[in-house]
Protein backbone atom coordinates (compact mmCIF):
# COMPACT_ATOMS: atom_id res chain seq x y z
CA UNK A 1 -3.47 110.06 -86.55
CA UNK A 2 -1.13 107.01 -86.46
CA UNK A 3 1.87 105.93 -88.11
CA UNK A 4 2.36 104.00 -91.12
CA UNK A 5 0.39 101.27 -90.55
CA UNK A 6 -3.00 103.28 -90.00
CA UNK A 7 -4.32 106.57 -89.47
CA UNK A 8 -6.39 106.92 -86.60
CA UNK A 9 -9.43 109.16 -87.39
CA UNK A 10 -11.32 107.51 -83.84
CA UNK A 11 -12.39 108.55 -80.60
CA UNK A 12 -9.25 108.68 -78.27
CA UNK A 13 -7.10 110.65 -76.07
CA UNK A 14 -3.34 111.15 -76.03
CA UNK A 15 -3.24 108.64 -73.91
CA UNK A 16 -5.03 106.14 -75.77
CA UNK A 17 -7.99 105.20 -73.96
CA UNK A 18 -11.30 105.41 -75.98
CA UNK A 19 -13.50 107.94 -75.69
CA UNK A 20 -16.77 108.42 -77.45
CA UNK A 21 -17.37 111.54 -78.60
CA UNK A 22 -21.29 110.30 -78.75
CA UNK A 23 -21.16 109.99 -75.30
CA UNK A 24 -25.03 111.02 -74.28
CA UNK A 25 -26.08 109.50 -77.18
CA UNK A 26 -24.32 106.03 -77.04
CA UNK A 27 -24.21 106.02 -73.48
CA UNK A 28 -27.85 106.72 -73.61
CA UNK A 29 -28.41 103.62 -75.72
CA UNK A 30 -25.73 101.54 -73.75
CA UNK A 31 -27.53 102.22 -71.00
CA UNK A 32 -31.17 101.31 -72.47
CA UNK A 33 -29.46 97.92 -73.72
CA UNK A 34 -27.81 96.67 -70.41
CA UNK A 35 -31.01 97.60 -68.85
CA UNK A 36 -33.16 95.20 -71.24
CA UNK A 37 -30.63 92.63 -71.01
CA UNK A 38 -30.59 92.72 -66.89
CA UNK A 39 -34.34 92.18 -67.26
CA UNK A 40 -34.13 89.31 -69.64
CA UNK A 41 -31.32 87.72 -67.18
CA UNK A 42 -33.34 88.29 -64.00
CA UNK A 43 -36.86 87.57 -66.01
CA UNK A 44 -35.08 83.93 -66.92
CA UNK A 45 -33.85 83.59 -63.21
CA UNK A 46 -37.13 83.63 -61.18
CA UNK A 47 -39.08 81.64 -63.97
CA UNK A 48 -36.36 78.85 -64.49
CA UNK A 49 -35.23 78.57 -60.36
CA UNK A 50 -39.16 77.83 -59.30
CA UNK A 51 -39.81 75.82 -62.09
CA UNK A 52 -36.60 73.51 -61.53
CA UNK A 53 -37.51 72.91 -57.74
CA UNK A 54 -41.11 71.80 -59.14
CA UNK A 55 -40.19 69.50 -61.64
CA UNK A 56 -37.57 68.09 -59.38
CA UNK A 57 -40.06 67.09 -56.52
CA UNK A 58 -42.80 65.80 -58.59
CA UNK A 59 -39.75 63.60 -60.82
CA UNK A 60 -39.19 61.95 -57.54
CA UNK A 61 -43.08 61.51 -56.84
CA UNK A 62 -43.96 59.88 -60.12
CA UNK A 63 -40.32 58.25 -61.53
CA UNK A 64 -40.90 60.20 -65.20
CA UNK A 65 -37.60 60.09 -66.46
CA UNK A 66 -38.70 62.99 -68.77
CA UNK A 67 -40.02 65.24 -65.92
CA UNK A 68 -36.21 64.68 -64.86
CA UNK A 69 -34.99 65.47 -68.23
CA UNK A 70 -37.00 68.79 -67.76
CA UNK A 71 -35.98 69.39 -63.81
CA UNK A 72 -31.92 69.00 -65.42
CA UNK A 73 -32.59 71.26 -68.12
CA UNK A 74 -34.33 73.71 -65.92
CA UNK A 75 -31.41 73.49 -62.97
CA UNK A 76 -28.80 74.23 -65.93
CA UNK A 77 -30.41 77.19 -67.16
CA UNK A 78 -30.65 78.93 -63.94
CA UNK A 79 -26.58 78.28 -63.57
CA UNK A 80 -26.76 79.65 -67.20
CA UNK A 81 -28.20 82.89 -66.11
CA UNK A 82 -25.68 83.34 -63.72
CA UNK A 83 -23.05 82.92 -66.15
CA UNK A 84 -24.52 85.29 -68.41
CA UNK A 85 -24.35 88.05 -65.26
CA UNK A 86 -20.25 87.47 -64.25
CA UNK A 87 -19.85 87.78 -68.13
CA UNK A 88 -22.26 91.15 -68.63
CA UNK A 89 -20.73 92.70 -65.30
CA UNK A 90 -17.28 91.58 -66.84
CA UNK A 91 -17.84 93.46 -70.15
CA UNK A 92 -18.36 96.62 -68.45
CA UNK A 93 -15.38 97.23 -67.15
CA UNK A 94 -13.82 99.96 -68.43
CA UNK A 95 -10.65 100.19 -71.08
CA UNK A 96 -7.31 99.53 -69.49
CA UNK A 97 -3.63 99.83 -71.16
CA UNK A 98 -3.61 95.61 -71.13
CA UNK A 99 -6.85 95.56 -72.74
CA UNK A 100 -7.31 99.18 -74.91
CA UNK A 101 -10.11 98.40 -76.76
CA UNK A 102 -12.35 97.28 -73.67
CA UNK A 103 -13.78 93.71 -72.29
CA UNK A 104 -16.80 94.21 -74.49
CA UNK A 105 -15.76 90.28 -75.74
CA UNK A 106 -16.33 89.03 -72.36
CA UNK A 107 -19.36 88.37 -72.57
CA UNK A 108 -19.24 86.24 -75.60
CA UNK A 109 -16.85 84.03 -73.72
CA UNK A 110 -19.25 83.59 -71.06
CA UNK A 111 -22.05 82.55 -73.50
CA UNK A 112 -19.79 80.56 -75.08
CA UNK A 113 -19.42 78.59 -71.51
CA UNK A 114 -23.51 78.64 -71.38
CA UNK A 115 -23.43 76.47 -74.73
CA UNK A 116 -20.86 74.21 -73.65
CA UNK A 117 -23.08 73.89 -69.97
CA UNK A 118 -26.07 73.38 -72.32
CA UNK A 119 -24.36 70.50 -74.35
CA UNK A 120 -22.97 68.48 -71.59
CA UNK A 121 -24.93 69.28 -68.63
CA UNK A 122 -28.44 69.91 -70.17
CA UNK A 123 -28.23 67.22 -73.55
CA UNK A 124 -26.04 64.68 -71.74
CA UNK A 125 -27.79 63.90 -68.73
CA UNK A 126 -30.81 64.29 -70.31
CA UNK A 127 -29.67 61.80 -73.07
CA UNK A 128 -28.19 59.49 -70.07
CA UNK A 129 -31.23 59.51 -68.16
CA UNK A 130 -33.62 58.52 -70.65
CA UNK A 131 -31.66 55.64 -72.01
CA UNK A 132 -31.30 54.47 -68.19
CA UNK A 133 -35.01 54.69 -68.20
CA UNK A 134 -35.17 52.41 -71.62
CA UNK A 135 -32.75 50.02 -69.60
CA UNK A 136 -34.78 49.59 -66.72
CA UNK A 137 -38.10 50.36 -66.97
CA UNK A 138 -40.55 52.07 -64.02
CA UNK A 139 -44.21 51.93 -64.26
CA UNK A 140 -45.64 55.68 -64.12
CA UNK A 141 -47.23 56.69 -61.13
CA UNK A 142 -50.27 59.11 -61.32
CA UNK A 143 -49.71 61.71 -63.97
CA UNK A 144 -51.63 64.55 -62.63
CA UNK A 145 -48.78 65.95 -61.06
CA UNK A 146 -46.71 66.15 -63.92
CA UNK A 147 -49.29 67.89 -65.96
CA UNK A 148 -50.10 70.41 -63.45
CA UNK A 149 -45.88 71.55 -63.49
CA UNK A 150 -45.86 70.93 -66.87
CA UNK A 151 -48.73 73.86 -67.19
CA UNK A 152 -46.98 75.73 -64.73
CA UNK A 153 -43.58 75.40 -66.26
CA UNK A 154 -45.30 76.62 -69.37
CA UNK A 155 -46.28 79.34 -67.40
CA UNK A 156 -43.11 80.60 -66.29
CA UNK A 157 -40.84 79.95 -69.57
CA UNK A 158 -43.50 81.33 -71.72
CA UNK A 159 -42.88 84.97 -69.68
CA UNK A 160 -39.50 84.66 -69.53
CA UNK A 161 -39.50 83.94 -73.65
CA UNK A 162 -41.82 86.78 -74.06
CA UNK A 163 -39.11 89.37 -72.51
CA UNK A 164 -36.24 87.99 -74.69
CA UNK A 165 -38.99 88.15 -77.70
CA UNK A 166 -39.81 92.09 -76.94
CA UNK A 167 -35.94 92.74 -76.11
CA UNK A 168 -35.39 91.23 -79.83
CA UNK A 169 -38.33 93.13 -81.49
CA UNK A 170 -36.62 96.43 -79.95
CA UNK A 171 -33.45 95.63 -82.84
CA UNK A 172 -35.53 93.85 -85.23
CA UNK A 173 -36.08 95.33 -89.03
CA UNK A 174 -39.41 95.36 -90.37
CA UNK A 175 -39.11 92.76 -92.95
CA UNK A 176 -37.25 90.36 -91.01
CA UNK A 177 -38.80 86.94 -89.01
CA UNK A 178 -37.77 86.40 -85.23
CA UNK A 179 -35.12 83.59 -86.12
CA UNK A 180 -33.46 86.23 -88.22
CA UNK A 181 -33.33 89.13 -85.89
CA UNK A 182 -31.87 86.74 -83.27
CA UNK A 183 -29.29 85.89 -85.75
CA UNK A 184 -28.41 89.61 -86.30
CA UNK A 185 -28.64 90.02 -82.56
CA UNK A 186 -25.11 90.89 -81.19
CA UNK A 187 -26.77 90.89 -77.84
CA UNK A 188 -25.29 87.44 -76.28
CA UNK A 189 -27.27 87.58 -73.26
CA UNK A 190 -30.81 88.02 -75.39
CA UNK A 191 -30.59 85.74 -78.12
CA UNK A 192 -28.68 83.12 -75.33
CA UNK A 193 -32.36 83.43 -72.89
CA UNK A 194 -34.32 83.52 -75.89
CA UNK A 195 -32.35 79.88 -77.59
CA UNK A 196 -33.08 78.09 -74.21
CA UNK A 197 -36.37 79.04 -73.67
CA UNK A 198 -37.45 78.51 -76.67
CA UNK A 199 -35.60 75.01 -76.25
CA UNK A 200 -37.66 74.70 -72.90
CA UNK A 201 -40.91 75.07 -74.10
CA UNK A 202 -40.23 73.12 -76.88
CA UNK A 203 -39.13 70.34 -74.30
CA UNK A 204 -42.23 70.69 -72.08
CA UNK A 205 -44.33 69.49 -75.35
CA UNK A 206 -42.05 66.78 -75.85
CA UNK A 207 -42.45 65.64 -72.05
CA UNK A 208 -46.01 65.88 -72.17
CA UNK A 209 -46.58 63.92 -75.03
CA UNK A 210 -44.17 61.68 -73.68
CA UNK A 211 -46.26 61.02 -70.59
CA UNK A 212 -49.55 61.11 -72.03
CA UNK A 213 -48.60 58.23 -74.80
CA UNK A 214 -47.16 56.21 -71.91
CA UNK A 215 -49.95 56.78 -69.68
CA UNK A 216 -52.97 56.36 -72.20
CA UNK A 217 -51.05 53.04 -73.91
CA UNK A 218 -49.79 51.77 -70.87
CA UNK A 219 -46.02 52.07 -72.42
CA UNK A 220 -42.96 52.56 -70.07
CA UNK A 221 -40.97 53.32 -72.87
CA UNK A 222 -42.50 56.53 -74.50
CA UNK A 223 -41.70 58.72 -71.21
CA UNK A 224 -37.83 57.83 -71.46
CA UNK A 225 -37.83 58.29 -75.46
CA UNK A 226 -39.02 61.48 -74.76
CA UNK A 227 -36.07 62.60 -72.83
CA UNK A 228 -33.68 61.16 -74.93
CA UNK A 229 -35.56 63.71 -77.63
CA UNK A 230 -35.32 66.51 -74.97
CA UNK A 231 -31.65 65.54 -74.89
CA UNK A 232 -30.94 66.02 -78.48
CA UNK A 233 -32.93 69.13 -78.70
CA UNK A 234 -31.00 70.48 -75.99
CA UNK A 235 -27.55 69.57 -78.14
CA UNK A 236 -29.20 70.97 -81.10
CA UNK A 237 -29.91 74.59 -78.92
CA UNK A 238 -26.16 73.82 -77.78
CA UNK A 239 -24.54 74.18 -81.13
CA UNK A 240 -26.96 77.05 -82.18
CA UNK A 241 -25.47 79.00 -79.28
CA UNK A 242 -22.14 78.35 -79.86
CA UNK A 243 -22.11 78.86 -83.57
CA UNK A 244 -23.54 82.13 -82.68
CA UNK A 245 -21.31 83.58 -79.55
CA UNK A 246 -18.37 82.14 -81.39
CA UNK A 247 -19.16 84.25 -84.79
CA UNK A 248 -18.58 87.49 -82.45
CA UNK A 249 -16.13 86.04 -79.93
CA UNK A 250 -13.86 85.69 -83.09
CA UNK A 251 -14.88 89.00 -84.93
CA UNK A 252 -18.12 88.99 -86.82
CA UNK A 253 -18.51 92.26 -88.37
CA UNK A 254 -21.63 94.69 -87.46
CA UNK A 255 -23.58 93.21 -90.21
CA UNK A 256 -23.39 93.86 -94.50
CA UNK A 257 -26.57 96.24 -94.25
CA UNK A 258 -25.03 98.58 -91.65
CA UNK A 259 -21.48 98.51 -93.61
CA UNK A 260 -23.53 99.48 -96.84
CA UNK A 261 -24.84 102.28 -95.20
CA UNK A 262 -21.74 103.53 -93.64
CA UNK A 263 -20.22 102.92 -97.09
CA UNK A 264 -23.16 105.61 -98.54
CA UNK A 265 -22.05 108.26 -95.60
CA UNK A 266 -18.39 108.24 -97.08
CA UNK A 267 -19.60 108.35 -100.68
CA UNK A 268 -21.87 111.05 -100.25
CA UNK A 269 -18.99 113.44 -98.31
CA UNK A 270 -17.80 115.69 -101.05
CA UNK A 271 -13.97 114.86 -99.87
CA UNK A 272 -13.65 111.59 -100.48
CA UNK A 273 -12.83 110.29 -104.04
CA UNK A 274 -13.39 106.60 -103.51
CA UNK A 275 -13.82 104.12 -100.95
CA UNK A 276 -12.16 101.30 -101.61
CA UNK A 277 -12.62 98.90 -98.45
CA UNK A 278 -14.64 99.12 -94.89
CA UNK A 279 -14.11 96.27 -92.51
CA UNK A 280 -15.83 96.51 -89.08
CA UNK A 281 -15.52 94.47 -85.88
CA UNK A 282 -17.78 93.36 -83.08
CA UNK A 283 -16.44 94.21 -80.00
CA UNK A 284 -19.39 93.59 -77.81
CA UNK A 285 -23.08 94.41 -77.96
CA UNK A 286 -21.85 98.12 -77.76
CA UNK A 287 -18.82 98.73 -79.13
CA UNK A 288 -17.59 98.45 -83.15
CA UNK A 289 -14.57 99.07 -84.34
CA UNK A 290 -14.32 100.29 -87.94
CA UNK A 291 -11.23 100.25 -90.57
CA UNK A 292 -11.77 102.18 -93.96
CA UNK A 293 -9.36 102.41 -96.85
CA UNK A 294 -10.28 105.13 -98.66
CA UNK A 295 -9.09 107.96 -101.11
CA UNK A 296 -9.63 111.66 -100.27
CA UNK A 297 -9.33 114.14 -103.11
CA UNK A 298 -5.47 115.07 -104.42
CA UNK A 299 -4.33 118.16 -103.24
CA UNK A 300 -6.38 118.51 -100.13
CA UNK A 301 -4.13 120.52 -97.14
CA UNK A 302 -3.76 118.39 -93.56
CA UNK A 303 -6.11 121.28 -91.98
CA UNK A 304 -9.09 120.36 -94.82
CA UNK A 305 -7.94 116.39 -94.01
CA UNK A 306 -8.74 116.41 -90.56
CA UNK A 307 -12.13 118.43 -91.07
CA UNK A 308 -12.73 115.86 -93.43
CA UNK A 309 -12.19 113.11 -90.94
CA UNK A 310 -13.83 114.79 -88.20
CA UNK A 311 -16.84 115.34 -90.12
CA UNK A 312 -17.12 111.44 -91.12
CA UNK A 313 -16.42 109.74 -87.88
CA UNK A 314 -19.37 112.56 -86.54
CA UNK A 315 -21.90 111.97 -89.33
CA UNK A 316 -20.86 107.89 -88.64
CA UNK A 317 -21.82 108.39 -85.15
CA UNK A 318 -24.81 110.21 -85.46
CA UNK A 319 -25.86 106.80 -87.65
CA UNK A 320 -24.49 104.28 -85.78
CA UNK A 321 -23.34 105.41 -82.13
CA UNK A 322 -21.91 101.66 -81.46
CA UNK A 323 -19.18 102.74 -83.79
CA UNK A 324 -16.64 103.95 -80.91
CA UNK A 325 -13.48 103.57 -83.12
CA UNK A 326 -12.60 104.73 -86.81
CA UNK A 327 -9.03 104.14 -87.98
CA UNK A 328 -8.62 105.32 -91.83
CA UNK A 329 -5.58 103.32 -93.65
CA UNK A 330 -2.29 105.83 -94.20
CA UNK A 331 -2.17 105.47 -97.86
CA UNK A 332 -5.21 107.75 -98.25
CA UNK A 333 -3.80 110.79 -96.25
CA UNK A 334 -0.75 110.75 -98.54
CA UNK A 335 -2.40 110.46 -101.77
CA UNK A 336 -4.82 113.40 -100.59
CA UNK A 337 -1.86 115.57 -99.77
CA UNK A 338 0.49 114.52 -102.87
């Protein structure tokens, strides 16, 4: 237990480093996790590497400032990928005295950097290419080209969103739509592949309308508009990532319908009296960190306490094994033992 400020009812050794007493359980499930999340990195990898090379050479063949646009957004999600691997290899380092609690957040600073990449690298140049385009307009060369990497591309990203998709479904409730499991996702290197290729496939529509119009009406200008659009909608998949990977880089909680439920557990154990307040923490895709106020019954001895306690944090577990750390609030021990 701690000292005035809090008593610790958690996982840890005298020496302070956190240990899960879940640990087949929750390593078991760590485990399954990383695993998916490796295969959604190295899924994105091959698909987006190939596909960049492609649209790269056939850009310079034809002069479609959109099938640049794509080659640029396809170039900056491979780097993205291998962003997302220094920051998952990162977050698995294990707790040290500088950082107690683990580098679980790591990995949200990482995707935080794949955002940024995504704003300036993928929406920028995109942006600045098209409007060069608009400035000085090429005539299109043959199309075919284009439409047969376009298909291709189509190919590739719709694979690589099909992993992130079944990674997502693994964590997703019954009632709730894809956009809304991402959201809950606390998984930054799943809902990050899943955001750009989403984005991507969106943006191989817009660049195929954009050189169809231009080819059928003879229009220079429709293949640059469309990368300008493949520009914003990168920006737009920009600040969806960040708004996301900053929620949890600055502590979003483990969600109100898992805090409800953990709020039924202590209700329901015939020591406690009341709970008065449960605050949780994201500490990375594996690891919450859980504060309750709470009142046990008056009179109770320090032996019947710590039962008490033990039998929580275990019953807690057994719900929710990401919970590696339960600290319970000092002013309940000493109105239980007044």
């Amino acid at each position: 237990m701690k000292d005035d400020k809090g008593a610790q009812a958690s996982q840890d050794d005298p020496g302070g480093t956190p240990i899960d007493k879940k640990d087949d359980d929750g390593q078991d499930g760590q485990d399954g996790r990383n695993e998916g999340s490796r295969k959604v990195i190295y899924a994105a990898v091959l698909s987006n590497l190939g596909i960049a090379v492609a649209k790269f050479v056939v850009a310079a063949i034809t002069g479609s400032a959109a099938m640049l646009a794509e080659g640029i957004h396809s170039a900056v999600d491979t780097g993205n990928e291998f962003l997302l691997m220094i920051g998952q290899r990162k977050s698995a380092k294990p707790p040290d005295p500088k950082h107690p609690f683990g580098y679980g957040k790591e990995l949200y600073f990482w995707a935080l950097l794949v955002a940024l990449s995504v704003f300036s690298l993928g929406g920028g140049l995109s942006i600045y290419h098209g409007v060069s385009a608009i400035l000085e307009p090429e005539p299109l060369e043959d199309p075919m080209w284009n439409f047969i990497v376009l298909g291709v591309s189509a190919l590739f990203e719709g694979y690589s969103w099909n992993v992130s998709r079944k990674e997502l479904n693994k964590h997703r409730k019954p009632d709730a739509t894809l956009w809304q499991a991402m959201r809950a996702s606390k998984d930054a290197t799943v809902f990050t592949v899943f955001i750009e290729d989403s984005a991507a496939l969106i943006g191989l529509g817009l660049a195929a309308a954009g050189i169809t119009l231009g080819y059928v009406f003879d229009n220079p200008y429709c293949d640059p508009a469309a990368s300008i659009l493949i520009g914003l909608l990168l920006v737009g998949a920009a600040f969806t990532l960040a708004r996301e990977t900053g929620n949890l880089l600055v502590g979003e909680s483990m969600g109100a319908d898992a805090t409800g439920r953990i709020r039924k557990i202590f209700q329901d154990d015939p020591s406690i009296q009341c709970v008065d307040r449960l605050m949780s923490m994201q500490m990375g895709p594996d690891e919450v960190l859980l504060t309750a106020a709470v009142q046990f019954n008056r009179g109770m001895r320090i032996d019947e306490v710590e039962t008490a306690i033990e039998r929580l944090q275990n019953a807690v577990a057994a719900a929710f094994p990401t919970v590696r750390h339960i600290y319970f609030e000092s002013g309940a021990l000493r109105s239980a033992m007044r």
